[in-house]
C-alpha atoms as a PDB file:
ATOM      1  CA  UNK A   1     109.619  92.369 130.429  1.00  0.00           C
ATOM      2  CA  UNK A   2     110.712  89.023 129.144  1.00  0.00           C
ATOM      3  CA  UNK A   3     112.950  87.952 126.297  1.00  0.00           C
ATOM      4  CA  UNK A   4     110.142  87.130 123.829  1.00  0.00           C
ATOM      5  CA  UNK A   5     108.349  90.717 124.390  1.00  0.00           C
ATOM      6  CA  UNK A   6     111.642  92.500 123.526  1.00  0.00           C
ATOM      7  CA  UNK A   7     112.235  90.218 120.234  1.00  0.00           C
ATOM      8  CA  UNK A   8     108.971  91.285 119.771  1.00  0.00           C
ATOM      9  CA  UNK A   9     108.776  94.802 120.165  1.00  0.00           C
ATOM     10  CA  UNK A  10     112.795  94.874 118.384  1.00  0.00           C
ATOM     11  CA  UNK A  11     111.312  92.928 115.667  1.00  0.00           C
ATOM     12  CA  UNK A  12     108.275  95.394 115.298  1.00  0.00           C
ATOM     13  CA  UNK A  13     110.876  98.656 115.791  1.00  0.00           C
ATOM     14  CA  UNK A  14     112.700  97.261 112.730  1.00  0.00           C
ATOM     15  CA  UNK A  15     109.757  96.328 110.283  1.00  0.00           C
ATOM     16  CA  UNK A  16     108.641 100.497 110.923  1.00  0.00           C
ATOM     17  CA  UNK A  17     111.811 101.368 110.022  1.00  0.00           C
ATOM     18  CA  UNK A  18     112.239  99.393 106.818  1.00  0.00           C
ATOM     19  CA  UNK A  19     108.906 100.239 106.125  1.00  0.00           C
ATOM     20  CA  UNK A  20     109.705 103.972 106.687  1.00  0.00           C
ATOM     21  CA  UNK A  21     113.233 104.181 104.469  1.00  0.00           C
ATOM     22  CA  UNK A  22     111.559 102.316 101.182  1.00  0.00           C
ATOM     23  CA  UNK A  23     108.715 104.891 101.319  1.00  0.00           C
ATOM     24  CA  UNK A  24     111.437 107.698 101.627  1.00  0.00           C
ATOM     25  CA  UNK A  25     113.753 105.696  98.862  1.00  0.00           C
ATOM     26  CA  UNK A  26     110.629 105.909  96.785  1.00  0.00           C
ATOM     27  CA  UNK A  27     110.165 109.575  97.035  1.00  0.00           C
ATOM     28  CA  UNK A  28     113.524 110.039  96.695  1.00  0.00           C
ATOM     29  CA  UNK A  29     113.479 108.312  93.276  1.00  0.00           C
ATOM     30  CA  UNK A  30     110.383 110.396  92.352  1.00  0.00           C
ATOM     31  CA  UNK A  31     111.958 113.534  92.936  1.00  0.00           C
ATOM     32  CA  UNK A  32     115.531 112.824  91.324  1.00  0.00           C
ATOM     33  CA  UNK A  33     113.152 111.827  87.873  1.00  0.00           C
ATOM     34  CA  UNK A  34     110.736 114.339  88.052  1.00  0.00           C
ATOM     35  CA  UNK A  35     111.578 117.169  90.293  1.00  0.00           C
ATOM     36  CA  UNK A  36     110.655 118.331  93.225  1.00  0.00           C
ATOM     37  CA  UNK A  37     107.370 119.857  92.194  1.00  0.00           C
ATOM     38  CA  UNK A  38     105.637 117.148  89.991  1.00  0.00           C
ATOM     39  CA  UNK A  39     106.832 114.088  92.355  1.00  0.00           C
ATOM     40  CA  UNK A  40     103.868 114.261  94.419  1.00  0.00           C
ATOM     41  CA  UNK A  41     101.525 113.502  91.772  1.00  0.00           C
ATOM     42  CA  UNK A  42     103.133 110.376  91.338  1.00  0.00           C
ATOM     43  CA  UNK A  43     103.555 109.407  94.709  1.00  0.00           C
ATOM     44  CA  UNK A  44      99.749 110.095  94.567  1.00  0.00           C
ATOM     45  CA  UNK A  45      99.085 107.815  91.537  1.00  0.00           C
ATOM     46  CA  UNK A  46     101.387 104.730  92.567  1.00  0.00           C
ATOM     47  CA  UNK A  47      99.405 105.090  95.841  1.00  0.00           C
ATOM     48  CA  UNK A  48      96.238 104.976  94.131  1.00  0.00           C
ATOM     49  CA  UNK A  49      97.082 102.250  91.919  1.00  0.00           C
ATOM     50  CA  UNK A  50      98.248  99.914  94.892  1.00  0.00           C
ATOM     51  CA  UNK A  51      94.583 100.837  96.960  1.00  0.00           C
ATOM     52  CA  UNK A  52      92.722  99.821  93.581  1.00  0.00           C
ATOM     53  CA  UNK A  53      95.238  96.661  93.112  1.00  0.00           C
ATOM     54  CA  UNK A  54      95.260  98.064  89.122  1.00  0.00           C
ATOM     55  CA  UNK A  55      98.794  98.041  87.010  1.00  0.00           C
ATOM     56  CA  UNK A  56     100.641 100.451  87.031  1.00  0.00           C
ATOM     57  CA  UNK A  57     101.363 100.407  83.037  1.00  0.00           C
ATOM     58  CA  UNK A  58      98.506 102.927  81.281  1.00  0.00           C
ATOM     59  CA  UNK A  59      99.223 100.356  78.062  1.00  0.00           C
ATOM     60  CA  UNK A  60      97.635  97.106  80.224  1.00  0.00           C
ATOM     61  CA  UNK A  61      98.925  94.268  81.218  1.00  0.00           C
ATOM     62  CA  UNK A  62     101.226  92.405  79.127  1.00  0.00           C
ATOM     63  CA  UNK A  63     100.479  89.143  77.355  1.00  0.00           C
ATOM     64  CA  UNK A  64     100.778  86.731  74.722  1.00  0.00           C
ATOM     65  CA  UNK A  65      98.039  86.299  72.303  1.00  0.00           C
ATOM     66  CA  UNK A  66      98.280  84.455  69.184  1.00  0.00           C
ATOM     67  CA  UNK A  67     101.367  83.805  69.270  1.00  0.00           C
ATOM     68  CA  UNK A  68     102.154  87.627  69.399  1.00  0.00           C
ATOM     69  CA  UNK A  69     102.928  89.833  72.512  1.00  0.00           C
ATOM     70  CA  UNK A  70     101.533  92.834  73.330  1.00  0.00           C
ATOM     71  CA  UNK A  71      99.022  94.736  76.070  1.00  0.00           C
ATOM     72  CA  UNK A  72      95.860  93.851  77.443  1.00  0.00           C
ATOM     73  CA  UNK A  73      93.438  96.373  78.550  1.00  0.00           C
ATOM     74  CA  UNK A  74      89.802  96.284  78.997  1.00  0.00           C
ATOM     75  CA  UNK A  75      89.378  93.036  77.420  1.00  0.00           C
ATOM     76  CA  UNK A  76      90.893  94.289  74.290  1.00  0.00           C
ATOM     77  CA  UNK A  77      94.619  93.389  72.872  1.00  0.00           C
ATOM     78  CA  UNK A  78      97.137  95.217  71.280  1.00  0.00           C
ATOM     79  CA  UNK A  79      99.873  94.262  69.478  1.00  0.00           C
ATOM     80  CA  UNK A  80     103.391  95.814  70.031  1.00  0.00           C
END
C-alpha cells in the first residue's frame, strides 16, 4: 500500500465518521426537544424533506413582495 491509498482510505475513514456524529448530533437534538418517543417522526420528516429538496418551513419560503415580507407557498404570498 502506498502513501496516496492510505490518505485516501484515512481521508474516507474520517468523512464516515463526521458523517456518522452530525446524524447522531441531530437525533440527539430531536430527542432533547421532543422526547424520546416523538423524535423519530421528525427525524422521518427532515429526511423526507431533504429526498424531496422541499423547505422545511410548513409557512413557505420566505420573501419580499411589495415591499413587504412574508411566506411564499404554492404560488401564493402571505404577509407576516
Amino acid at each position: 500500500m502506498n502513501l496516496l491509498e492510505y490518505d485516501n482510505d484515512a481521508a474516507a475513514d474520517k468523512i464516515a465518521r463526521y458523517k456518522k456524529e452530525k446524524e447522531s448530533h441531530k437525533e440527539y437534538l430531536y430527542k432533547s426537544k421532543h422526547g424520546p418517543k416523538r423524535y423519530k417522526e421528525f427525524m422521518k420528516k427532515d429526511a423526507e424533506a431533504a429526498a424531496k429538496g422541499i423547505p422545511k418551513n410548513p409557512k413557505g419560503i420566505k420573501a419580499l413582495h411589495k415591499g413587504k415580507w412574508g411566506y411564499m407557498k404554492n404560488r401564493k404570498f402571505t404577509p407576516d
